[in-house]
PDB file of N, CA and C in Angstrom:
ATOM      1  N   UNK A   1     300.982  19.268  59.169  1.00  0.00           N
ATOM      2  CA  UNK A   1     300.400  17.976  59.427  1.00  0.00           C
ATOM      3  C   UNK A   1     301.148  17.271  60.555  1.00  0.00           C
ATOM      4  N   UNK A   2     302.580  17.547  60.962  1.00  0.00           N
ATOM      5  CA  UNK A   2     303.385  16.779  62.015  1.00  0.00           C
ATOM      6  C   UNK A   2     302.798  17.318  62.804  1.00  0.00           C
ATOM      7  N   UNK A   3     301.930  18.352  63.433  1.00  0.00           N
ATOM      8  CA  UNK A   3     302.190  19.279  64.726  1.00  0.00           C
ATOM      9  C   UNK A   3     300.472  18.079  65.114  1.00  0.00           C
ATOM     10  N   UNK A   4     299.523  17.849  63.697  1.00  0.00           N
ATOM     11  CA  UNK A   4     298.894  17.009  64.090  1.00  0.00           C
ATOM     12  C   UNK A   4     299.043  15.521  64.635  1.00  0.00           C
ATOM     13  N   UNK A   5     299.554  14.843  63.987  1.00  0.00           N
ATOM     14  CA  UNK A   5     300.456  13.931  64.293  1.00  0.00           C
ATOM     15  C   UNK A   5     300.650  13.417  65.504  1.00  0.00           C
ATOM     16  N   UNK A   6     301.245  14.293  65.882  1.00  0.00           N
ATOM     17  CA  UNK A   6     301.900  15.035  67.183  1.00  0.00           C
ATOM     18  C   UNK A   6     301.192  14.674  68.343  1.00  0.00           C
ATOM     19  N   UNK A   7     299.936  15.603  68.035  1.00  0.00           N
ATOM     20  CA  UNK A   7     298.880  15.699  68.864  1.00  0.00           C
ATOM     21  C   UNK A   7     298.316  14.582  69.119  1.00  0.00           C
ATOM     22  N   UNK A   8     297.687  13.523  68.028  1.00  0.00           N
ATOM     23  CA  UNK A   8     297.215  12.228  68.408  1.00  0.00           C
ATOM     24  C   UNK A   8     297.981  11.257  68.845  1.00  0.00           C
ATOM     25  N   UNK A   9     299.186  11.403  68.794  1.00  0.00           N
ATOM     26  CA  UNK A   9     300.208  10.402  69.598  1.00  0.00           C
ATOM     27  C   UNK A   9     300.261  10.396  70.908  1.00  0.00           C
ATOM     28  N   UNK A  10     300.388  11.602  71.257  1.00  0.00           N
ATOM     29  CA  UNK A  10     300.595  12.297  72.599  1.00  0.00           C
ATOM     30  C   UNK A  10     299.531  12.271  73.462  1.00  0.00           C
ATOM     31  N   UNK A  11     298.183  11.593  72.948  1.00  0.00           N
ATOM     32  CA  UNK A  11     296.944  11.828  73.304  1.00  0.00           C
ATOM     33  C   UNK A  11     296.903   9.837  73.469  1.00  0.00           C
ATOM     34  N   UNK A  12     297.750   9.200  73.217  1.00  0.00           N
ATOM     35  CA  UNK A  12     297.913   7.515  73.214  1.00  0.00           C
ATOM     36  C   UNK A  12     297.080   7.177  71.891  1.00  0.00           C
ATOM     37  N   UNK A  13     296.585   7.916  70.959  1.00  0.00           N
ATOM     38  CA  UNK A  13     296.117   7.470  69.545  1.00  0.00           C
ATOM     39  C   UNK A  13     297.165   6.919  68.593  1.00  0.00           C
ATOM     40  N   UNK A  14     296.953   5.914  67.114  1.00  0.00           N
ATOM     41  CA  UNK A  14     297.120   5.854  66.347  1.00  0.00           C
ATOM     42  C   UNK A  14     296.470   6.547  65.461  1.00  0.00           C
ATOM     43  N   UNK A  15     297.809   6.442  64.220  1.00  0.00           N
ATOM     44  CA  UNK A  15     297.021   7.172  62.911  1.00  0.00           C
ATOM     45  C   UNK A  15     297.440   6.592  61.952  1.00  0.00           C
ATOM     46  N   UNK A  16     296.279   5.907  60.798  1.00  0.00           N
ATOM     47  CA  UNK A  16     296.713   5.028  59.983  1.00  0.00           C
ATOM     48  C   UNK A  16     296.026   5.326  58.533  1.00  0.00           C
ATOM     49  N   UNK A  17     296.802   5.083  57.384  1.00  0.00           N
ATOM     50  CA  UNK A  17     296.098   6.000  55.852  1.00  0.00           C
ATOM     51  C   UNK A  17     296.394   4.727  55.009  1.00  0.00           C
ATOM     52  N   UNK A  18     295.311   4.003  54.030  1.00  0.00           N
ATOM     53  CA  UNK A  18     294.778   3.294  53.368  1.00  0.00           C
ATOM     54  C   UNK A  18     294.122   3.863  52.245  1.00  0.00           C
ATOM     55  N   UNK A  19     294.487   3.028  51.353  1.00  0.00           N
ATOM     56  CA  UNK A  19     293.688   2.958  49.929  1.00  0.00           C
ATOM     57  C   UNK A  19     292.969   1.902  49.347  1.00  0.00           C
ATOM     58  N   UNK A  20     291.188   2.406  49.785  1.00  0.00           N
ATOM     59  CA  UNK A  20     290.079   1.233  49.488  1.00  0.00           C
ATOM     60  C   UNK A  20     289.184   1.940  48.401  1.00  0.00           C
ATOM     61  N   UNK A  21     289.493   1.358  47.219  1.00  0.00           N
ATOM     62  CA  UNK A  21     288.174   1.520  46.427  1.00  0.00           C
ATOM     63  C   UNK A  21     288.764   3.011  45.968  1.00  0.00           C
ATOM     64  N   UNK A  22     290.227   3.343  45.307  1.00  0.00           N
ATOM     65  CA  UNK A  22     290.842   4.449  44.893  1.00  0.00           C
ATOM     66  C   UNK A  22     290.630   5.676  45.968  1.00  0.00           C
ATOM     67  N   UNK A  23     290.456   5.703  46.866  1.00  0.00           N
ATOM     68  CA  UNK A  23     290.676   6.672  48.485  1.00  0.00           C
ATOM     69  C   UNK A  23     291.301   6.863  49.068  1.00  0.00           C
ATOM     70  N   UNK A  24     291.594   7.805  49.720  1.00  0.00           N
ATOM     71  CA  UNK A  24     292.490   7.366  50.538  1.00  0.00           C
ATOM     72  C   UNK A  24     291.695   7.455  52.234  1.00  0.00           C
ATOM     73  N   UNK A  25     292.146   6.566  52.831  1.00  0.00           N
ATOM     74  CA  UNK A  25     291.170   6.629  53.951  1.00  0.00           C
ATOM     75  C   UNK A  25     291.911   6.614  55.551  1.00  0.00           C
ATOM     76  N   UNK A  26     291.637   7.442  56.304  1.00  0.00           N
ATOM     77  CA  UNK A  26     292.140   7.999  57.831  1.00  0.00           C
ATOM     78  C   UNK A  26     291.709   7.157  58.770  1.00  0.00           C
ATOM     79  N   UNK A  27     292.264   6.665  59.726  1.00  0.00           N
ATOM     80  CA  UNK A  27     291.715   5.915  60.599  1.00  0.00           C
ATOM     81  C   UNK A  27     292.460   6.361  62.080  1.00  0.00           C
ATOM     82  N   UNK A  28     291.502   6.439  63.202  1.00  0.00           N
ATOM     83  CA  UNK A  28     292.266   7.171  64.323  1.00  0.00           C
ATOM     84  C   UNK A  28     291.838   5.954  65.021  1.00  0.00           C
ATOM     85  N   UNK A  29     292.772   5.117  65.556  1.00  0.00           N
ATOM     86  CA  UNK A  29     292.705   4.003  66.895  1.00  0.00           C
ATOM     87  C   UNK A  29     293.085   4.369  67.865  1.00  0.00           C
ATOM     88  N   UNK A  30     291.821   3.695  69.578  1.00  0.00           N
ATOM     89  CA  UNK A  30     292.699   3.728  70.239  1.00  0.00           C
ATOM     90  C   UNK A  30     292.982   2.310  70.709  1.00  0.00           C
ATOM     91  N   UNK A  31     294.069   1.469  71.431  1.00  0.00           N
ATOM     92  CA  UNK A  31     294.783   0.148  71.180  1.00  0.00           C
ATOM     93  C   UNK A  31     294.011  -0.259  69.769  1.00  0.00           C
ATOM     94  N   UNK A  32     293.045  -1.535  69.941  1.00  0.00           N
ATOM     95  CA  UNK A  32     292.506  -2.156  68.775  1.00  0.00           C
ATOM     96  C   UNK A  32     291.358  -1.770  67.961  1.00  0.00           C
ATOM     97  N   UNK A  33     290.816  -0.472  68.836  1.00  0.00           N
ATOM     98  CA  UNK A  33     289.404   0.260  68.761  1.00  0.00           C
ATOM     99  C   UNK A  33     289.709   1.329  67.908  1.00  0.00           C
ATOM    100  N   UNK A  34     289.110   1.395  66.477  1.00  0.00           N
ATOM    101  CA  UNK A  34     288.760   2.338  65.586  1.00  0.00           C
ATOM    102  C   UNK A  34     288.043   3.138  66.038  1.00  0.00           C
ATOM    103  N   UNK A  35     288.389   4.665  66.326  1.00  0.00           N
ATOM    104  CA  UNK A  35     287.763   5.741  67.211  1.00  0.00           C
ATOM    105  C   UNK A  35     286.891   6.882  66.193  1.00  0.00           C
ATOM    106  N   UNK A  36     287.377   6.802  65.325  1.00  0.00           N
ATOM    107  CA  UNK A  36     287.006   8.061  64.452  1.00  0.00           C
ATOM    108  C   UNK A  36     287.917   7.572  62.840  1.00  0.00           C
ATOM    109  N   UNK A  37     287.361   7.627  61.772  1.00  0.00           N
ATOM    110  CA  UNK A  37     287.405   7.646  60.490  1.00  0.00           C
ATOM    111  C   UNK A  37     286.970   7.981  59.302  1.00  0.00           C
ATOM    112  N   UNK A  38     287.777   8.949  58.320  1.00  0.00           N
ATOM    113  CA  UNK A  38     287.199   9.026  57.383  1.00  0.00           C
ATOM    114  C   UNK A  38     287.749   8.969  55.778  1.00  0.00           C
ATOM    115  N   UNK A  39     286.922   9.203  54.870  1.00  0.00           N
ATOM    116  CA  UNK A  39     287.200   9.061  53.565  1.00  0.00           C
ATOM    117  C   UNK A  39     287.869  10.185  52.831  1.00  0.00           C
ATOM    118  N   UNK A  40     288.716  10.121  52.153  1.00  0.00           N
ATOM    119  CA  UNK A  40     289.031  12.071  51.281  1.00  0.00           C
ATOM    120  C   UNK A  40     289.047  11.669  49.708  1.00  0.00           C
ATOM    121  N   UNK A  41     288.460  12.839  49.225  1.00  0.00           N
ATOM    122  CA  UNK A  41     287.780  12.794  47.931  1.00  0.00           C
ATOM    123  C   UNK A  41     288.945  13.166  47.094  1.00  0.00           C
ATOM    124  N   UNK A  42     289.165  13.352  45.808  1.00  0.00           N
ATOM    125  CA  UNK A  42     289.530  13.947  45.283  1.00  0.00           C
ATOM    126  C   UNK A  42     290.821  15.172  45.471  1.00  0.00           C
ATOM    127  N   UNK A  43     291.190  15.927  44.902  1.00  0.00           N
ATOM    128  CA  UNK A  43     291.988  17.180  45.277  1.00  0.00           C
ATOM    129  C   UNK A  43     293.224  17.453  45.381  1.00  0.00           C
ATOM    130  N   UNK A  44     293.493  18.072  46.169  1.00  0.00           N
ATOM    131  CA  UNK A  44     295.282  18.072  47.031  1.00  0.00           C
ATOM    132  C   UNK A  44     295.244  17.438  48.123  1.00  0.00           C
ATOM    133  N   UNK A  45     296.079  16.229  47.930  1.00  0.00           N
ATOM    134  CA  UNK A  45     296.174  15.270  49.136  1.00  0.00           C
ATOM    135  C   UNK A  45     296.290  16.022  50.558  1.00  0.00           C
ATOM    136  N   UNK A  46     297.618  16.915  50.654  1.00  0.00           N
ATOM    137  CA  UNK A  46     298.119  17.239  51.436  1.00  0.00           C
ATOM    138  C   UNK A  46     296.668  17.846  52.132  1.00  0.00           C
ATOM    139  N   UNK A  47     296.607  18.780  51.463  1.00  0.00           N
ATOM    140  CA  UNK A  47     295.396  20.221  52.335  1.00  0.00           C
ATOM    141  C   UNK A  47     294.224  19.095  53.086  1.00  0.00           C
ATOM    142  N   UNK A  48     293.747  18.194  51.916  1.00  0.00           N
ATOM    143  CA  UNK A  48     292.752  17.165  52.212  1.00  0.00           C
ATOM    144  C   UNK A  48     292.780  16.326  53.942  1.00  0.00           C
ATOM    145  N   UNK A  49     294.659  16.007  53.556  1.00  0.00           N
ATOM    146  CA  UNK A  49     294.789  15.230  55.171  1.00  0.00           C
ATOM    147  C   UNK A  49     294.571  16.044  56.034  1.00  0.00           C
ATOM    148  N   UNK A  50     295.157  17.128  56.043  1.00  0.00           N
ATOM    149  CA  UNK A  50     295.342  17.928  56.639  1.00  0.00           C
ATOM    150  C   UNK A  50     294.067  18.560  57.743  1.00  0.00           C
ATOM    151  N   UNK A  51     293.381  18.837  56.654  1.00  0.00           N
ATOM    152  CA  UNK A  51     291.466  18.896  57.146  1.00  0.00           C
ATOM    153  C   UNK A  51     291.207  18.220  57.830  1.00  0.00           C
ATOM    154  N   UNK A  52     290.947  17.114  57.001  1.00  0.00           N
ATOM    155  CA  UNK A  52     290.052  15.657  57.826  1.00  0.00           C
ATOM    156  C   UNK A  52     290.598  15.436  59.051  1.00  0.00           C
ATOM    157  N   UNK A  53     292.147  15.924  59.464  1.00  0.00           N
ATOM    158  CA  UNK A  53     292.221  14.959  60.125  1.00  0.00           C
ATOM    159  C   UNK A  53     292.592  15.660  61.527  1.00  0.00           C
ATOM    160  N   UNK A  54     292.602  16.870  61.313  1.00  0.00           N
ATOM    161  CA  UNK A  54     291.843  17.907  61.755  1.00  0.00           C
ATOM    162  C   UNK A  54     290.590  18.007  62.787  1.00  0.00           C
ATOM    163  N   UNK A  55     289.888  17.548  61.604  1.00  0.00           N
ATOM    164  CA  UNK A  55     288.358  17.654  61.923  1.00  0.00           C
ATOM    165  C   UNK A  55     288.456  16.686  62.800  1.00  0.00           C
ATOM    166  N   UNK A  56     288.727  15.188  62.713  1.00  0.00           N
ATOM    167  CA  UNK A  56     288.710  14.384  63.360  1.00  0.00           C
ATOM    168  C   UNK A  56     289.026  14.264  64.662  1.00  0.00           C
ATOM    169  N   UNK A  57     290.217  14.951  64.910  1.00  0.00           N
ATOM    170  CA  UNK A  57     290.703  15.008  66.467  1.00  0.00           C
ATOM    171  C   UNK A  57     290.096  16.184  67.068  1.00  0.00           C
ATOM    172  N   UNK A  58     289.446  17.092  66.181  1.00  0.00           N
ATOM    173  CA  UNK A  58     288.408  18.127  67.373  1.00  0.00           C
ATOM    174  C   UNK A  58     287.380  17.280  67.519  1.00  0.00           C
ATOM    175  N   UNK A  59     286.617  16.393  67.083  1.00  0.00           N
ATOM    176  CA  UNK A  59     285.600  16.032  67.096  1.00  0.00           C
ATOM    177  C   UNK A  59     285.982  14.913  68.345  1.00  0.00           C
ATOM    178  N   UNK A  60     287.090  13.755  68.708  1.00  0.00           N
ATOM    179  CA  UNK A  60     287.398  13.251  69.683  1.00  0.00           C
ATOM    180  C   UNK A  60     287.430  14.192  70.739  1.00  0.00           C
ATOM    181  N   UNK A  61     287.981  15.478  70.760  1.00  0.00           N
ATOM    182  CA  UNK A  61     288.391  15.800  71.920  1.00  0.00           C
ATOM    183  C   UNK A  61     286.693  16.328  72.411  1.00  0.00           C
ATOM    184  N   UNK A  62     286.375  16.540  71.478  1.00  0.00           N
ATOM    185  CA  UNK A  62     284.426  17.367  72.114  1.00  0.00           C
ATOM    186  C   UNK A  62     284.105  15.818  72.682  1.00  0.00           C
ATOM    187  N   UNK A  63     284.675  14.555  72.258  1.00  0.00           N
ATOM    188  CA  UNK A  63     283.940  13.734  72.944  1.00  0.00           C
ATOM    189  C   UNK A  63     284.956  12.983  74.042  1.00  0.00           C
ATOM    190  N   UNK A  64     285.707  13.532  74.750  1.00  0.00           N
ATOM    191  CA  UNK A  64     286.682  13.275  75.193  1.00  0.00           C
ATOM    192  C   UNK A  64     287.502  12.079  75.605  1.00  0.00           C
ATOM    193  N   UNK A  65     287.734  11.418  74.152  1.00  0.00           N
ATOM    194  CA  UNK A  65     289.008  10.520  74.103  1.00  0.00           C
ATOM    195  C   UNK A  65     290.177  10.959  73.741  1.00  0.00           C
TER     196      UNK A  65
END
C-alpha cells in the first residue's frame, strides 16, 4: 500500500480515509478538488484499501490527472 501512496503523492495528489455511515471511505484530492472516491464494504481492510485504491489511481491516470 506505501508503494501506492507513493505514487499519488508524487503525482501532487492527496489521500484521505474516513468513516461515514460505518465505511470506510477513500478520497483522492487534487489542492481542494475531490478527484476520484470511493466506498469499501466489508472484509479485510488492508486487501480492500489496497484494491480500491488501486483502482482509483489507474482510473486517474486513463484520465490523465
Amino acid at each position: 500500500m506505501r508503494d501506492l501512496l507513493e505514487k499519488a503523492l508524487n503525482k501532487g495528489l492527496g489521500v484521505s480515509f474516513s468513516v461515514e455511515g460505518g465505511f470506510t471511505v477513500i478520497r483522492i484530492t487534487k489542492g481542494a478538488e475531490v478527484v476520484a472516491s470511493c466506498s469499501l464494504g466489508s472484509g479485510d481492510f488492508r486487501a480492500s484499501v489496497e484494491d480500491s485504491l488501486q483502482s482509483l489511481l489507474l482510473d486517474l491516470d486513463r484520465k490523465g490527472v
